[in-house]
Protein backbone atom coordinates (compact mmCIF):
# COMPACT_ATOMS: atom_id res chain seq x y z
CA UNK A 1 -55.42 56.02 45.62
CA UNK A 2 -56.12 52.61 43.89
CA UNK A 3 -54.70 49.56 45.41
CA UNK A 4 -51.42 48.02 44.04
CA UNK A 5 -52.48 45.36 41.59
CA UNK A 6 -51.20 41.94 43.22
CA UNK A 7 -51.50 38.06 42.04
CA UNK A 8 -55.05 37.09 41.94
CA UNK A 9 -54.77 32.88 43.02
CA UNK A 10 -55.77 32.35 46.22
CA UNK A 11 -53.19 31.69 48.68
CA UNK A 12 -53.31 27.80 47.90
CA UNK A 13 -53.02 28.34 44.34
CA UNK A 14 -49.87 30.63 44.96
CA UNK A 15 -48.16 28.29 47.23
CA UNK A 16 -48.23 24.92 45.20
CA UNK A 17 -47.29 26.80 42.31
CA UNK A 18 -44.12 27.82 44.29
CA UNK A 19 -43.83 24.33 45.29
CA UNK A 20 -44.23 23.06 42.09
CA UNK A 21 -41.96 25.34 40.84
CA UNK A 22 -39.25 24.45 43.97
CA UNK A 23 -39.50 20.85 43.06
CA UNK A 24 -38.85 21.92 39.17
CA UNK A 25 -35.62 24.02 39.83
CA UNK A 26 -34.48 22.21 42.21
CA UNK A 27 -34.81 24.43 45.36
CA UNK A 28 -36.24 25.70 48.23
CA UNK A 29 -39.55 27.30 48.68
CA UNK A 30 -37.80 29.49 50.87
CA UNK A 31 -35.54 30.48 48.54
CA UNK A 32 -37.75 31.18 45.81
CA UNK A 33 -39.48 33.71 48.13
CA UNK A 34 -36.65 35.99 48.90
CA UNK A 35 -36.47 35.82 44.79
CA UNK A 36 -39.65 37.20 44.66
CA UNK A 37 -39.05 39.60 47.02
CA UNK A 38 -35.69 40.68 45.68
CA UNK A 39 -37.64 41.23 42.27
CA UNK A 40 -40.58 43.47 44.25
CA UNK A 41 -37.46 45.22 45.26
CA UNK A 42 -35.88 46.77 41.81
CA UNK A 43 -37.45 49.53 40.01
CA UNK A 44 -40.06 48.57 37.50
CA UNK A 45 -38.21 50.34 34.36
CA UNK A 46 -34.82 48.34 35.28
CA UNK A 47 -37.10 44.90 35.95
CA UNK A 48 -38.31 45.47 32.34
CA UNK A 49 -35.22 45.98 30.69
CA UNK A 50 -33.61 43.35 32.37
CA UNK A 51 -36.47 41.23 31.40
CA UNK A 52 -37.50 42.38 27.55
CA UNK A 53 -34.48 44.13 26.61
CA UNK A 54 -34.27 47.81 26.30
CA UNK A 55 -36.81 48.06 23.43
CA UNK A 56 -39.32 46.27 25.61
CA UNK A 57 -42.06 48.60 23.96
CA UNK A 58 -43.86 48.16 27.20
CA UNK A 59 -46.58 50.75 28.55
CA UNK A 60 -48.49 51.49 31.73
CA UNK A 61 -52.11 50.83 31.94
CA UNK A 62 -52.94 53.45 35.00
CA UNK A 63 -56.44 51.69 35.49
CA UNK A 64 -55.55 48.69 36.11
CA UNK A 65 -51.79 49.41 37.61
CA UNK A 66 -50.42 46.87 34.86
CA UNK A 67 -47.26 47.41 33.02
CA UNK A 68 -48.12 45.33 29.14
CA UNK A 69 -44.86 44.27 27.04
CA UNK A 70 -46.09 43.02 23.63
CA UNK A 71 -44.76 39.50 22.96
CA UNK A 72 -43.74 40.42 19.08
CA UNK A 73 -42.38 36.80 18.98
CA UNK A 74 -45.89 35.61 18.78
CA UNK A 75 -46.23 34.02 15.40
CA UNK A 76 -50.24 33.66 15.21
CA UNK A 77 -52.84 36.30 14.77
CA UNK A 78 -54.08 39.07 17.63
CA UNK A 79 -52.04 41.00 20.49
CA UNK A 80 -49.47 38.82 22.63
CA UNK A 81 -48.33 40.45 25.71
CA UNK A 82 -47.52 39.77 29.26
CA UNK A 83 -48.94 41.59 32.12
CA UNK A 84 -46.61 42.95 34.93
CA UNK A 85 -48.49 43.54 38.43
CA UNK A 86 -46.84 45.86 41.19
CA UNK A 87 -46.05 42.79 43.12
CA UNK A 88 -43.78 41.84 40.05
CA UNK A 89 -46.23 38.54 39.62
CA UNK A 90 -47.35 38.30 35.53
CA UNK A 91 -49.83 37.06 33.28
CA UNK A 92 -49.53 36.48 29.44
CA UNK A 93 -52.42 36.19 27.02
CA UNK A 94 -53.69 37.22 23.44
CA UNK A 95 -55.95 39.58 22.50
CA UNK A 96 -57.76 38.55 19.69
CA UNK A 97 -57.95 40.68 16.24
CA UNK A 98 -61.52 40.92 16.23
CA UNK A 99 -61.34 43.02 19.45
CA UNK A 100 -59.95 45.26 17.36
CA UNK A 101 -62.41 46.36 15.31
């Protein structure tokens, strides 16, 4: 069986962007993890409705154990979408038109 697909930073990167983000918000690094962990925690259907809303139009990409939700509030040309990992960490991006063809 494949690996679960996880955050791809190093380490370093991961934890000043949880500083950074603690600093931001207001609170602790500490608490920020047992959010993340808390969101590992609920099954991926629920975590994308409670995310995209029920019409999420999301789909599962068994390869490379990604869950995509189209971003249709993307007002420029190409694919929007964010990428879900098992870990619950994400990516966005676009996907140019030209791919397309």
């Amino acid at each position: 069986m494949k690996k679960p697909s996880r955050d791809t930073r190093s380490r370093a990167e991961q934890e000043a962007s949880l500083q950074a983000m603690a600093r931001r918000t207001g609170t602790s690094v500490d608490e920020l993890r047992n959010l993340e962990q808390g969101l590992r925690e609920i099954p991926i259907e629920r975590f994308l409705e409670r995310c995209f809303g029920k019409n999420h139009g999301a789909f599962y990409d068994a390869r490379e154990d990604l869950w995509i939700v189209p971003n249709r509030s993307h007002p420029g040309p190409g694919f929007a979408f964010t990428a879900i990992r098992s870990d619950r960490s994400w990516f966005s991006g676009v996907v140019p038109p030209e791919v397309f063809l």
